[in-house]
PDB file of N, CA and C in Angstrom:
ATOM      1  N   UNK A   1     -16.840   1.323  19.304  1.00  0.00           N
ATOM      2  CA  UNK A   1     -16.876   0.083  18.553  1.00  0.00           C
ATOM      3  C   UNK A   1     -15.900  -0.897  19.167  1.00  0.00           C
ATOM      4  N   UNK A   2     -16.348  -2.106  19.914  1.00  0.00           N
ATOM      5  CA  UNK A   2     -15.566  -3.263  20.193  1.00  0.00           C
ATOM      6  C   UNK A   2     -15.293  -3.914  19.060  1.00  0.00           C
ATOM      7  N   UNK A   3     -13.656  -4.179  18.956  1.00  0.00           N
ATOM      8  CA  UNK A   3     -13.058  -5.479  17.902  1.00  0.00           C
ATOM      9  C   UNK A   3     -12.858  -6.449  18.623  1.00  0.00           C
ATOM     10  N   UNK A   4     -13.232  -7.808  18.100  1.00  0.00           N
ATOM     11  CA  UNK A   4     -13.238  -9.029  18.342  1.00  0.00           C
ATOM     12  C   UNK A   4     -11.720  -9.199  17.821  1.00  0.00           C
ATOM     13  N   UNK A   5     -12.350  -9.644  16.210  1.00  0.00           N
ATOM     14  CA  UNK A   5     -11.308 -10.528  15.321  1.00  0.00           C
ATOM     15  C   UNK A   5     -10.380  -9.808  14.354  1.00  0.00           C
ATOM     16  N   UNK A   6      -8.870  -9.341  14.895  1.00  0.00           N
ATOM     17  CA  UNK A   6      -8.659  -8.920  14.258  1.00  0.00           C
ATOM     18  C   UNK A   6      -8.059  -9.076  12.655  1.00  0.00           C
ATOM     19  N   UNK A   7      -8.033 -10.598  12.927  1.00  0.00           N
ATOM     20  CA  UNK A   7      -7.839 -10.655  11.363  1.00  0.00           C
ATOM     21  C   UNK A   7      -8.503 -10.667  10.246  1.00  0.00           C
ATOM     22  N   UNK A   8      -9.963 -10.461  10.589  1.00  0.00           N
ATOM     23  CA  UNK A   8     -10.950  -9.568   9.534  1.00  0.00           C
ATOM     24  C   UNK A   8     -11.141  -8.414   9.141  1.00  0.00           C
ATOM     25  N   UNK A   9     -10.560  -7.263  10.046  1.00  0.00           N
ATOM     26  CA  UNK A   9     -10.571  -6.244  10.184  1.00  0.00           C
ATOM     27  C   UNK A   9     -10.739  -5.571   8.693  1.00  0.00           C
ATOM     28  N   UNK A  10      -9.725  -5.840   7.826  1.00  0.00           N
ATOM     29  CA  UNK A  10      -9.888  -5.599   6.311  1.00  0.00           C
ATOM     30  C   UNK A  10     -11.210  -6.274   5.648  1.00  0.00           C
ATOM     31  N   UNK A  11     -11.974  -6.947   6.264  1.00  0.00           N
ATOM     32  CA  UNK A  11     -13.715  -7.216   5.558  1.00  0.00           C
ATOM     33  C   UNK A  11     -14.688  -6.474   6.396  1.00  0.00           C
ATOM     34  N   UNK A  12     -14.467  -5.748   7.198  1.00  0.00           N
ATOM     35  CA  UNK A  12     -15.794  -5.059   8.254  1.00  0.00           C
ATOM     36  C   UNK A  12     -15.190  -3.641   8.007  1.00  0.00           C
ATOM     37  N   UNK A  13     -13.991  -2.744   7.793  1.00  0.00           N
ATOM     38  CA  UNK A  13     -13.828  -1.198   7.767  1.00  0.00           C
ATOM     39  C   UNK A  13     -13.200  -1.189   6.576  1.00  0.00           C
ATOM     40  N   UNK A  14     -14.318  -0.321   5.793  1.00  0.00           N
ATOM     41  CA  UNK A  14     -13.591   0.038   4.514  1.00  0.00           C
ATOM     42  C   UNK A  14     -12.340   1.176   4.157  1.00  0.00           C
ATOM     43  N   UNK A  15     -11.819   0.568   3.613  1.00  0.00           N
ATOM     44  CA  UNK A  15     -10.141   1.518   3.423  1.00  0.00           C
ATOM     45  C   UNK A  15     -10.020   1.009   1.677  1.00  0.00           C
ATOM     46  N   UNK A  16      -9.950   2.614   1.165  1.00  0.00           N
ATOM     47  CA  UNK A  16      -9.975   2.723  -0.080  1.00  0.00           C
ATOM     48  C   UNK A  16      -9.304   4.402  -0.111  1.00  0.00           C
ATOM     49  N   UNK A  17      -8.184   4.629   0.671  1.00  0.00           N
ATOM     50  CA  UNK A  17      -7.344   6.404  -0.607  1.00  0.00           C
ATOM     51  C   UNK A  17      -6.923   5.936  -1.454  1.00  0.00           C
ATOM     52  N   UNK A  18      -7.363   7.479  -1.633  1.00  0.00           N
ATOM     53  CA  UNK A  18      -6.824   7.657  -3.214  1.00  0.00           C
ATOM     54  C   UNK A  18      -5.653   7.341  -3.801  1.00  0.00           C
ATOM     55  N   UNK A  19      -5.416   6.482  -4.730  1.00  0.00           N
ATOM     56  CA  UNK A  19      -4.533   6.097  -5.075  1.00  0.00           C
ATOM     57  C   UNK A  19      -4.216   6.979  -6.603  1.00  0.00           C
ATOM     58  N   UNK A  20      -2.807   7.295  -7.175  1.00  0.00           N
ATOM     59  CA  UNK A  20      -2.642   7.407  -8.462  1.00  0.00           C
ATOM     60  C   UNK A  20      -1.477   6.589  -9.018  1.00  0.00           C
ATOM     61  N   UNK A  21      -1.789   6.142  -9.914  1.00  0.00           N
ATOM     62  CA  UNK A  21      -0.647   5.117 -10.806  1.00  0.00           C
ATOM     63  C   UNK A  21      -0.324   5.479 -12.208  1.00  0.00           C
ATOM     64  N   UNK A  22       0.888   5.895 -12.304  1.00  0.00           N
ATOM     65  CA  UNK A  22       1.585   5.933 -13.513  1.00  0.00           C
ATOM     66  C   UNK A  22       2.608   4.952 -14.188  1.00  0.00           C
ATOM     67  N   UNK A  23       2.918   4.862 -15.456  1.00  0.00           N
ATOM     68  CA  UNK A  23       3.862   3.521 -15.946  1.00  0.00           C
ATOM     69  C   UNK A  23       4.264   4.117 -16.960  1.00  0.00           C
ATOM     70  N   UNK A  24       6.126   3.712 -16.460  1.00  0.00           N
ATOM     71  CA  UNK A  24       6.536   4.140 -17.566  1.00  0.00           C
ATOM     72  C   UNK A  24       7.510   2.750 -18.494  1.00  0.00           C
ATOM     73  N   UNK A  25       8.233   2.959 -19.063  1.00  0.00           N
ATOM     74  CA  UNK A  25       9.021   1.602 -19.797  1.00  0.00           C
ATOM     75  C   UNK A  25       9.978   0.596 -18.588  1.00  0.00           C
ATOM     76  N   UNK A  26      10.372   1.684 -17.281  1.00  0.00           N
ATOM     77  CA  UNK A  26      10.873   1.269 -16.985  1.00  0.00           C
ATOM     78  C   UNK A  26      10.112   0.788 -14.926  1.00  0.00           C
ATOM     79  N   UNK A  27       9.584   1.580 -14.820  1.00  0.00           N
ATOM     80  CA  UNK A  27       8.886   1.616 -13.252  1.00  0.00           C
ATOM     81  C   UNK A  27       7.516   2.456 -13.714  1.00  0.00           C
ATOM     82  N   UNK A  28       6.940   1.311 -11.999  1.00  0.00           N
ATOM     83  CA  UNK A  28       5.652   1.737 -11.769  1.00  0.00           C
ATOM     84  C   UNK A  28       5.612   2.343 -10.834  1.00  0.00           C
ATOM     85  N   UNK A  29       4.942   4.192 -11.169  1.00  0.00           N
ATOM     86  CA  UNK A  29       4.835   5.044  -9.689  1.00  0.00           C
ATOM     87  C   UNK A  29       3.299   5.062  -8.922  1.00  0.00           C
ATOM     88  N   UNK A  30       3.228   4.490  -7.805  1.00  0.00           N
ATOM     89  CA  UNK A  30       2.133   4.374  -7.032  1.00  0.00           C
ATOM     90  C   UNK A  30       2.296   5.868  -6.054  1.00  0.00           C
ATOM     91  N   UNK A  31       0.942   6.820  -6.330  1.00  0.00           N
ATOM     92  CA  UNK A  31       1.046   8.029  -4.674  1.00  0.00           C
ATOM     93  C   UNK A  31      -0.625   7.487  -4.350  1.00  0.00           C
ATOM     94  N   UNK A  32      -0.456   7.231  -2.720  1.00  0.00           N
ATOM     95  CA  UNK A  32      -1.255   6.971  -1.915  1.00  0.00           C
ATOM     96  C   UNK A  32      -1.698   8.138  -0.998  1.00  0.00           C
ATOM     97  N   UNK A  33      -2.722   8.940  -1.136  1.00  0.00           N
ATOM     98  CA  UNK A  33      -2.715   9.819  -0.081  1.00  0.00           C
ATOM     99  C   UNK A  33      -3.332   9.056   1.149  1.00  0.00           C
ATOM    100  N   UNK A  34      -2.332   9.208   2.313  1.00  0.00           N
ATOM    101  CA  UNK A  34      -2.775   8.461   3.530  1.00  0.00           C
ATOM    102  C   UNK A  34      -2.426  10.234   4.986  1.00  0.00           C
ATOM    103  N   UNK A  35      -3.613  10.768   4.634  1.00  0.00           N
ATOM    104  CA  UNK A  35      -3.231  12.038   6.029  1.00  0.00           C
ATOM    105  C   UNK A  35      -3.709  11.101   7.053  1.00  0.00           C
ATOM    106  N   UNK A  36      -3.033  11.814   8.095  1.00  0.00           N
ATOM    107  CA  UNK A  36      -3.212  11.921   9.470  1.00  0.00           C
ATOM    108  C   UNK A  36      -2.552  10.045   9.842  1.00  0.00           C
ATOM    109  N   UNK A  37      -2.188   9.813   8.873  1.00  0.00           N
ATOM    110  CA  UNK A  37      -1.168   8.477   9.168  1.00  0.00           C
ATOM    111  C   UNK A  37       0.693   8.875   9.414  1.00  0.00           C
ATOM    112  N   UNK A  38       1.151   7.862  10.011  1.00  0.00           N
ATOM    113  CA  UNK A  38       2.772   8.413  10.011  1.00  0.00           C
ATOM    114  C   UNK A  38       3.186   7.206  10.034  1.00  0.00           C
ATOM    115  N   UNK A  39       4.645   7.264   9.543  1.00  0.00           N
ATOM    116  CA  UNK A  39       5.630   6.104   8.543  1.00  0.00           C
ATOM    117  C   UNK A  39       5.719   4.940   8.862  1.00  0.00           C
ATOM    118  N   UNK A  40       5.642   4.996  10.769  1.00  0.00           N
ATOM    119  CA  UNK A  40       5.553   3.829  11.402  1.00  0.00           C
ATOM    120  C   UNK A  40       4.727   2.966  11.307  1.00  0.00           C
ATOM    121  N   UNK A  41       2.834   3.739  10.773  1.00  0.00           N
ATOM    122  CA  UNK A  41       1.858   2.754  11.242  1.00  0.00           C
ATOM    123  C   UNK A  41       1.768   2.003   9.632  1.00  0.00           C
ATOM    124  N   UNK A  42       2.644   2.229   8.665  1.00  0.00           N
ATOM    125  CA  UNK A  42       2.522   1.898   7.260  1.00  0.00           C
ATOM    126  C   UNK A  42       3.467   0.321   6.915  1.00  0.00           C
ATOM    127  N   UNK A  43       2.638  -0.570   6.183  1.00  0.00           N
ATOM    128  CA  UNK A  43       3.658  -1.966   6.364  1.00  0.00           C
ATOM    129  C   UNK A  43       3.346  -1.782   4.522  1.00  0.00           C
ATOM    130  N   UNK A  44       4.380  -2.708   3.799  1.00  0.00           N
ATOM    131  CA  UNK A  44       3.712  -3.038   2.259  1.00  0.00           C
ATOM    132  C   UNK A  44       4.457  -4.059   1.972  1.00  0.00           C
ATOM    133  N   UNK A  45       3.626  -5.141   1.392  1.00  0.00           N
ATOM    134  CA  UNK A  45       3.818  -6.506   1.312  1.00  0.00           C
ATOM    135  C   UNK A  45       3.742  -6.482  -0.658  1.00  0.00           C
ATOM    136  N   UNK A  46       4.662  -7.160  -1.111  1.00  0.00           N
ATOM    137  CA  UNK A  46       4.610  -7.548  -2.323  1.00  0.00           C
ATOM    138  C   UNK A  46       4.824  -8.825  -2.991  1.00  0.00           C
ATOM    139  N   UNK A  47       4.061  -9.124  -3.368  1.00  0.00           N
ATOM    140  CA  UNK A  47       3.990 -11.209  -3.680  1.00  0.00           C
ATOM    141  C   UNK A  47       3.365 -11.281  -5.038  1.00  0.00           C
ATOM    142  N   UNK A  48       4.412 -11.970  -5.820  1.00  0.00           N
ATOM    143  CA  UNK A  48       3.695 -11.895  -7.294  1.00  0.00           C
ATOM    144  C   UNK A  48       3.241 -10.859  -8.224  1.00  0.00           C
ATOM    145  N   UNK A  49       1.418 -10.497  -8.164  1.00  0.00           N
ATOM    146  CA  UNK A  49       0.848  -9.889  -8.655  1.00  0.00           C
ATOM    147  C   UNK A  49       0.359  -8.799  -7.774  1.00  0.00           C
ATOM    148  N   UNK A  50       0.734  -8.728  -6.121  1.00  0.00           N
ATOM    149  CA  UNK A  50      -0.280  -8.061  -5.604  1.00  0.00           C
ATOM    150  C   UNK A  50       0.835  -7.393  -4.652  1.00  0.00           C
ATOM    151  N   UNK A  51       0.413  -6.105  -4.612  1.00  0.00           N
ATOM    152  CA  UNK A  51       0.785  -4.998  -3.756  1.00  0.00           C
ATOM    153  C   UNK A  51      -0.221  -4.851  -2.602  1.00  0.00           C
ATOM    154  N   UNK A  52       0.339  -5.000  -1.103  1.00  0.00           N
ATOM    155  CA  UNK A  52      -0.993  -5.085  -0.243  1.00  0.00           C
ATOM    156  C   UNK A  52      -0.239  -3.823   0.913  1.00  0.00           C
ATOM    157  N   UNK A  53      -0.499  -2.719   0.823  1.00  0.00           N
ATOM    158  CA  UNK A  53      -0.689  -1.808   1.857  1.00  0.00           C
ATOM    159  C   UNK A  53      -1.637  -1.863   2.838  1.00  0.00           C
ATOM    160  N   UNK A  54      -0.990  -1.773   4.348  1.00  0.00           N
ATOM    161  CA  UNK A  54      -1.352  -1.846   5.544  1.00  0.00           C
ATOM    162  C   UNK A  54      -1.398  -0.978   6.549  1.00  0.00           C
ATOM    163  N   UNK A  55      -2.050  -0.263   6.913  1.00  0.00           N
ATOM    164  CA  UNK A  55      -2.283   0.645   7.804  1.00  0.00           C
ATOM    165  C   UNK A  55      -2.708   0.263   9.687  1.00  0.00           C
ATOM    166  N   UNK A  56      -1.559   0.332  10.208  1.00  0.00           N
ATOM    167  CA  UNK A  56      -2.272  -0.182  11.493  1.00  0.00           C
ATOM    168  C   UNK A  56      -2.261   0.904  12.589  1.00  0.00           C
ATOM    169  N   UNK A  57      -3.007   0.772  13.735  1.00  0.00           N
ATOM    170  CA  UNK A  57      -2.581   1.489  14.946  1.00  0.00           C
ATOM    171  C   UNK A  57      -2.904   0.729  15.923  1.00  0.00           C
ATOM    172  N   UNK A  58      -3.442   1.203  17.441  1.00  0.00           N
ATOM    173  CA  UNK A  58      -3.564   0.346  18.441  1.00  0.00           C
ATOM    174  C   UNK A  58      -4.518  -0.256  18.286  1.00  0.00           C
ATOM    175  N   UNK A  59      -5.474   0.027  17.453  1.00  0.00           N
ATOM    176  CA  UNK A  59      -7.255  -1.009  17.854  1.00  0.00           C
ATOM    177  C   UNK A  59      -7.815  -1.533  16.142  1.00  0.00           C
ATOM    178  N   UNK A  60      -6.471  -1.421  15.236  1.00  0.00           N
ATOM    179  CA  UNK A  60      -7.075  -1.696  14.059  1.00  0.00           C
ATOM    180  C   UNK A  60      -6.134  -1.808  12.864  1.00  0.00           C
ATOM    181  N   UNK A  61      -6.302  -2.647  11.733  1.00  0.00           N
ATOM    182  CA  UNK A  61      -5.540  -2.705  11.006  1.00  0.00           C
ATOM    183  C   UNK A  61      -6.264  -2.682   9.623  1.00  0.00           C
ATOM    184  N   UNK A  62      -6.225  -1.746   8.642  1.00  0.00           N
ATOM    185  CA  UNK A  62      -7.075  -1.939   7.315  1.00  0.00           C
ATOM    186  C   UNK A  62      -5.982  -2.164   6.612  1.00  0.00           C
ATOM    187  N   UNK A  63      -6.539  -2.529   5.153  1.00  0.00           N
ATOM    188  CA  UNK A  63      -5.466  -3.432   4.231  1.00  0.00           C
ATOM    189  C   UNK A  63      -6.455  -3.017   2.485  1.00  0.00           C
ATOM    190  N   UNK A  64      -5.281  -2.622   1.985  1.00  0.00           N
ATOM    191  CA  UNK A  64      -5.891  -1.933   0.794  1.00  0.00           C
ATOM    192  C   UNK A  64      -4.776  -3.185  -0.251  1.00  0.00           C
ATOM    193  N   UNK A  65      -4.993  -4.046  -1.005  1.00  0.00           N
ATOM    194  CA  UNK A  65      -4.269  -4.594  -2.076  1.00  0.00           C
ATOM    195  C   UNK A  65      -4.338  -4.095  -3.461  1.00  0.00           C
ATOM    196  N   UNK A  66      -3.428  -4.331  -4.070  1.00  0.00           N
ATOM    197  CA  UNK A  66      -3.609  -3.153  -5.464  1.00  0.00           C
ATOM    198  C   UNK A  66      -2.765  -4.226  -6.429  1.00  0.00           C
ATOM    199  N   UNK A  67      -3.647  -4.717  -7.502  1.00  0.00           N
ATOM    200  CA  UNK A  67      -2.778  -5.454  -8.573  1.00  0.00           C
ATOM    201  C   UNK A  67      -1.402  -4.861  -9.429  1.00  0.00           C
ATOM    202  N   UNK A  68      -0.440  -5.534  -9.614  1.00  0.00           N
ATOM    203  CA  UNK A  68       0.676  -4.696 -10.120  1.00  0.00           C
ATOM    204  C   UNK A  68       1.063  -5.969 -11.061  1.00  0.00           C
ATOM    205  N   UNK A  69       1.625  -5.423 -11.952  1.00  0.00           N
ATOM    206  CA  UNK A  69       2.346  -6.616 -13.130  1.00  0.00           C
ATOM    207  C   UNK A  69       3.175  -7.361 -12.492  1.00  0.00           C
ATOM    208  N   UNK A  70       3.109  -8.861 -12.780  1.00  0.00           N
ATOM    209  CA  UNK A  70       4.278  -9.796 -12.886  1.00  0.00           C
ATOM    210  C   UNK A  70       5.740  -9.457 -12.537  1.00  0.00           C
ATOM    211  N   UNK A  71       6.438  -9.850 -11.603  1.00  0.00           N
ATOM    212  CA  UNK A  71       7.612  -9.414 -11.232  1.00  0.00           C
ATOM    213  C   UNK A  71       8.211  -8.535 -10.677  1.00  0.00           C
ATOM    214  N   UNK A  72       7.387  -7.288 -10.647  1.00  0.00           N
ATOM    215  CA  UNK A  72       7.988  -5.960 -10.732  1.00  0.00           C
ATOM    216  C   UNK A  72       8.075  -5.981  -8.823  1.00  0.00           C
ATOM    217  N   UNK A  73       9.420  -5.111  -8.700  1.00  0.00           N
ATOM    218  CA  UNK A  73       9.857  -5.582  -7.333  1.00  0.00           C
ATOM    219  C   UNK A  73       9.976  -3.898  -6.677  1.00  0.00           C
ATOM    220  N   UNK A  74       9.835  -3.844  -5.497  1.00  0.00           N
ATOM    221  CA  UNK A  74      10.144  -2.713  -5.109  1.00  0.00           C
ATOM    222  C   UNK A  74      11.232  -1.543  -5.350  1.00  0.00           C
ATOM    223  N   UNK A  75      11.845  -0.662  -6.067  1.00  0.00           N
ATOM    224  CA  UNK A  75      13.023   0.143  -5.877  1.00  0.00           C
ATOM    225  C   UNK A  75      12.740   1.180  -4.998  1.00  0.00           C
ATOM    226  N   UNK A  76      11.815   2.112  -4.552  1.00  0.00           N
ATOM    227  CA  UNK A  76      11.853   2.896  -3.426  1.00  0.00           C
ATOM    228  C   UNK A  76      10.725   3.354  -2.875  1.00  0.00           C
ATOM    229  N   UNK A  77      10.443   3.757  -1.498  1.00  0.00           N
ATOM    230  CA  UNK A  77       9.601   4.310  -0.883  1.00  0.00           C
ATOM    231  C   UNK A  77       9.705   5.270  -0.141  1.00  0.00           C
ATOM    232  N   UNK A  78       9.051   5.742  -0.573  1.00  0.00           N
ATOM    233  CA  UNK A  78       9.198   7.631   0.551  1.00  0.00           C
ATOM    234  C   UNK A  78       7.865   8.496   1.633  1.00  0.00           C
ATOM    235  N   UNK A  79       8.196   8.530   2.319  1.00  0.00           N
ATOM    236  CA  UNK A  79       6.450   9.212   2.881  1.00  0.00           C
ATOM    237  C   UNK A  79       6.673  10.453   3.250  1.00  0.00           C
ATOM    238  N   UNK A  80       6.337  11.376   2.841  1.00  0.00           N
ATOM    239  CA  UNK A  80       6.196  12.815   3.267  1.00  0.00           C
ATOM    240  C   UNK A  80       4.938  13.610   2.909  1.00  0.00           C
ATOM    241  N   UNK A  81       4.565  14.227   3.846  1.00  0.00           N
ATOM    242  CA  UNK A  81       3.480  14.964   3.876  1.00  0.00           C
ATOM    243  C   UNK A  81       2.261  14.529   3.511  1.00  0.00           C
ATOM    244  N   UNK A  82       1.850  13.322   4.313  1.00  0.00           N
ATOM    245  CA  UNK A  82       0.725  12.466   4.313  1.00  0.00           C
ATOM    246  C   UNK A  82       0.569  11.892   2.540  1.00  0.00           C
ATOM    247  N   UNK A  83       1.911  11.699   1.935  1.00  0.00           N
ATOM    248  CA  UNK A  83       1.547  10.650   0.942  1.00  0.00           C
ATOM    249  C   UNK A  83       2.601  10.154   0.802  1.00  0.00           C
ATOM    250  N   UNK A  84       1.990   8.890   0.114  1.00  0.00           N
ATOM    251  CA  UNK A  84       3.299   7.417  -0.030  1.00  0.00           C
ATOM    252  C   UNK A  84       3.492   7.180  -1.070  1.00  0.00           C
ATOM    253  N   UNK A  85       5.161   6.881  -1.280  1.00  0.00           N
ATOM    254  CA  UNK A  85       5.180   7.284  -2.865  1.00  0.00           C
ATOM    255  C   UNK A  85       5.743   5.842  -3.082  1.00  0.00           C
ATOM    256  N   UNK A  86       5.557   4.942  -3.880  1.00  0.00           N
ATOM    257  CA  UNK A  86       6.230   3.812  -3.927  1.00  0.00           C
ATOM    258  C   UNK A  86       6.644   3.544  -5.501  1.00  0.00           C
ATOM    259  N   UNK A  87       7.474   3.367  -5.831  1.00  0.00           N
ATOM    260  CA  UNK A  87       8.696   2.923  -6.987  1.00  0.00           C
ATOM    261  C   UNK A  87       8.364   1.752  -7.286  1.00  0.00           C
ATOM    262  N   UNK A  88       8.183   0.958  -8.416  1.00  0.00           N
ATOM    263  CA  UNK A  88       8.609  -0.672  -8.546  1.00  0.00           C
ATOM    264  C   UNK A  88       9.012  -0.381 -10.240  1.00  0.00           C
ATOM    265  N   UNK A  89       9.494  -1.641  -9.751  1.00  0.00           N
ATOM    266  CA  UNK A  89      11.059  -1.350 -11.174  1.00  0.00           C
ATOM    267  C   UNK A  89      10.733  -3.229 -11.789  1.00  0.00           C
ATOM    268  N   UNK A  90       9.513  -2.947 -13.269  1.00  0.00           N
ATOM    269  CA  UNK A  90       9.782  -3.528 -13.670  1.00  0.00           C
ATOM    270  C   UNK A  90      10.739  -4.591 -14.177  1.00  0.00           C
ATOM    271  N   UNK A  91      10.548  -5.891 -14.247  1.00  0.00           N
ATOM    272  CA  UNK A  91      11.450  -6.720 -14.736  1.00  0.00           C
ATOM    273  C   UNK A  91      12.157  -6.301 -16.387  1.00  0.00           C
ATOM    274  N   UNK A  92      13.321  -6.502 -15.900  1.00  0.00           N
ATOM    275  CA  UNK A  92      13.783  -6.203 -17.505  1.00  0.00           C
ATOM    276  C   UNK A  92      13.904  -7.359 -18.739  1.00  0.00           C
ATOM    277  N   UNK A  93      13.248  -6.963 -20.166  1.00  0.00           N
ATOM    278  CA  UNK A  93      13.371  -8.045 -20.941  1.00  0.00           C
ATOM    279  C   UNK A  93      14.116  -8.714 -21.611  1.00  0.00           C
TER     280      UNK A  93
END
């Protein structure tokens, strides 16, 4: 498969793991199973409402966005054993 454009790449190859999300009073726990990926090829962008995980390597970049509440900001990320565990720590009221 020849790529042209890569900044479409996320509208022509579908990228959808499994995601699980839990919430508690205080943080939101996101696990992403991403095998046969490693820590380097992983980017995550957070703006507003939207959580946008990025997966790249040499010939491609897919992009999975995932709605998250108002405010809530990163507190930690961890990757081991082909899953990504990401923390966000609600705003407090």
């Amino acid at each position: 498969m020849e790529l042209k454009d890569r900044d479409n790449l996320s509208d022509d190859i579908a990228f959808d793991p499994p995601i699980r999300m839990t919430d508690d009073d205080r943080y939101i726990h996101v696990n992403i199973d991403l095998p046969k990926v490693t820590e380097e090829q992983i980017r995550i962008d957070l703006e507003k409402t939207l959580f946008t995980l990025s997966v790249s390597d040499d010939e491609k970049t897919l992009r999975k966005a995932i709605r998250i509440p108002q405010e809530a900001r990163l507190f930690k990320k961890k990757f081991s054993d082909g899953v990504l565990e990401i923390i966000l720590e609600k705003p407090v009221p």
